[in-house]
Protein backbone atom coordinates (compact mmCIF):
# COMPACT_ATOMS: atom_id res chain seq x y z
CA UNK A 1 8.19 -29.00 128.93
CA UNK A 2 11.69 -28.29 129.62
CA UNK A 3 12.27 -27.46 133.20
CA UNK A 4 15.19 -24.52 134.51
CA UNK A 5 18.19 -24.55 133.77
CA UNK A 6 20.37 -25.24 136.83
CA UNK A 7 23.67 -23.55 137.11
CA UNK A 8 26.71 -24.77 139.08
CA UNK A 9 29.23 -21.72 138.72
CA UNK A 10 31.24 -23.50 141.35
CA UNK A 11 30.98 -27.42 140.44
CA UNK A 12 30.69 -27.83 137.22
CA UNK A 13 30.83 -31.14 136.49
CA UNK A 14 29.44 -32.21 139.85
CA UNK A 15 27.49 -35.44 140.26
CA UNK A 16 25.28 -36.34 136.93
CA UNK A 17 23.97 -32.86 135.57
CA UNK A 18 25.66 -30.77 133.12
CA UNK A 19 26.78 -27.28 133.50
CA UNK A 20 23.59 -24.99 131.86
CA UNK A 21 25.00 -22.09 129.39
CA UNK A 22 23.79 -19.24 128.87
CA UNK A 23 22.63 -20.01 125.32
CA UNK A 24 20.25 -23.07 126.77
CA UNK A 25 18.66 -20.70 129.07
CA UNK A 26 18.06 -18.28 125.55
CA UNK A 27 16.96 -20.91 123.28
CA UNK A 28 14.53 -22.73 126.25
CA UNK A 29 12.84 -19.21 126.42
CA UNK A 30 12.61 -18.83 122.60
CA UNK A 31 11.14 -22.11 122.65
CA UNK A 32 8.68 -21.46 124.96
CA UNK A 33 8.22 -17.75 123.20
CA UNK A 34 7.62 -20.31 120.16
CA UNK A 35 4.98 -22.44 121.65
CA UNK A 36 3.28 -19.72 123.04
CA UNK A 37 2.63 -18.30 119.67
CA UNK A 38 2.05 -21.72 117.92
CA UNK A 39 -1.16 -21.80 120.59
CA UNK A 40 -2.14 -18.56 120.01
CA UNK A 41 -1.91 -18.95 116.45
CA UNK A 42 -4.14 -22.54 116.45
CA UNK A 43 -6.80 -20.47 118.76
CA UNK A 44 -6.64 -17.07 116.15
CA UNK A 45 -7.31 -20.01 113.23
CA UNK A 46 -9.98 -21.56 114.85
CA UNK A 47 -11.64 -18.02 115.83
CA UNK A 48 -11.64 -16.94 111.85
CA UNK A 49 -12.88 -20.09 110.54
CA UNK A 50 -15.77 -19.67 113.28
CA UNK A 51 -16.71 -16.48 111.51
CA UNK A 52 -16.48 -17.90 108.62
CA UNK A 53 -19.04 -20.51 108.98
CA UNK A 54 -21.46 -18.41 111.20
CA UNK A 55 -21.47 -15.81 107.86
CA UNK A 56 -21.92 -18.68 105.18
CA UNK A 57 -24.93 -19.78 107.57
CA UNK A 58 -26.09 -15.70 107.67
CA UNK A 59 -26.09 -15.19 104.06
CA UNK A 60 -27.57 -19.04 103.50
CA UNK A 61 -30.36 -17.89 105.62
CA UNK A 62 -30.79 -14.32 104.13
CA UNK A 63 -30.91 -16.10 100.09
CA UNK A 64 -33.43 -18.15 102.11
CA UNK A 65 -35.24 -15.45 103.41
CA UNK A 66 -35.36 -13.33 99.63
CA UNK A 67 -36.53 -16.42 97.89
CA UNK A 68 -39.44 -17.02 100.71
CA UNK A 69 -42.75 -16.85 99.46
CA UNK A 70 -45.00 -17.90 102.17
CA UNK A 71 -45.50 -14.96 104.64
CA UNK A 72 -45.15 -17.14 107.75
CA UNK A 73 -41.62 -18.48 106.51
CA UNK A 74 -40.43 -15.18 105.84
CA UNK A 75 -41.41 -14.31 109.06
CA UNK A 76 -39.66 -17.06 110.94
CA UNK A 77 -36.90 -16.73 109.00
CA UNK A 78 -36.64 -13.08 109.49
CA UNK A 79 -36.53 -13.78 113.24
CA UNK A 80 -33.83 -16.06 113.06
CA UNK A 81 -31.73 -13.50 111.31
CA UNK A 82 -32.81 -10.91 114.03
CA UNK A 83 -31.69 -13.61 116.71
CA UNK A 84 -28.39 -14.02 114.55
CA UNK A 85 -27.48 -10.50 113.94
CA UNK A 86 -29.00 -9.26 117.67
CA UNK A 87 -28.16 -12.34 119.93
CA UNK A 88 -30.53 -14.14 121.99
């Protein structure tokens, strides 16, 4: 990551770093503006696709539990959609 910009507004040119403009201070902040929104982005992504997969596995289990025919199944699988939908 890029560091501050430093600023010599009386020595410019003054031993081996360059005089900082005002445009590298702007596009250093868009740039880190950028990156901050690139990682917020990759986290938003990974949230939906989370939901996603945790609703295939819901309605996986609910075909699961209509096409039960054993009582006890149904029953365990109706708890694990009570655990899904409630928690716990």
């Amino acid at each position: 990551m890029l560091g501050p910009p430093r600023y010599f507004s009386y020595y410019p040119f003054a031993g081996s770093e360059r005089f900082a403009r005002r445009s590298d201070l702007y596009n250093r902040i868009i740039f880190v503006h950028i990156g901050a929104m690139s990682a917020a982005n990759k986290i938003v992504r990974h949230g939906i696709e989370a939901e996603k997969s945790a609703q295939l596995e819901f309605f996986k289990l609910a075909q699961r539990f209509r096409n039960a025919t054993d009582p006890k199944e149904a029953k365990r699988i109706g708890d694990q959609l009570g655990r899904m939908v409630l928690g716990s």
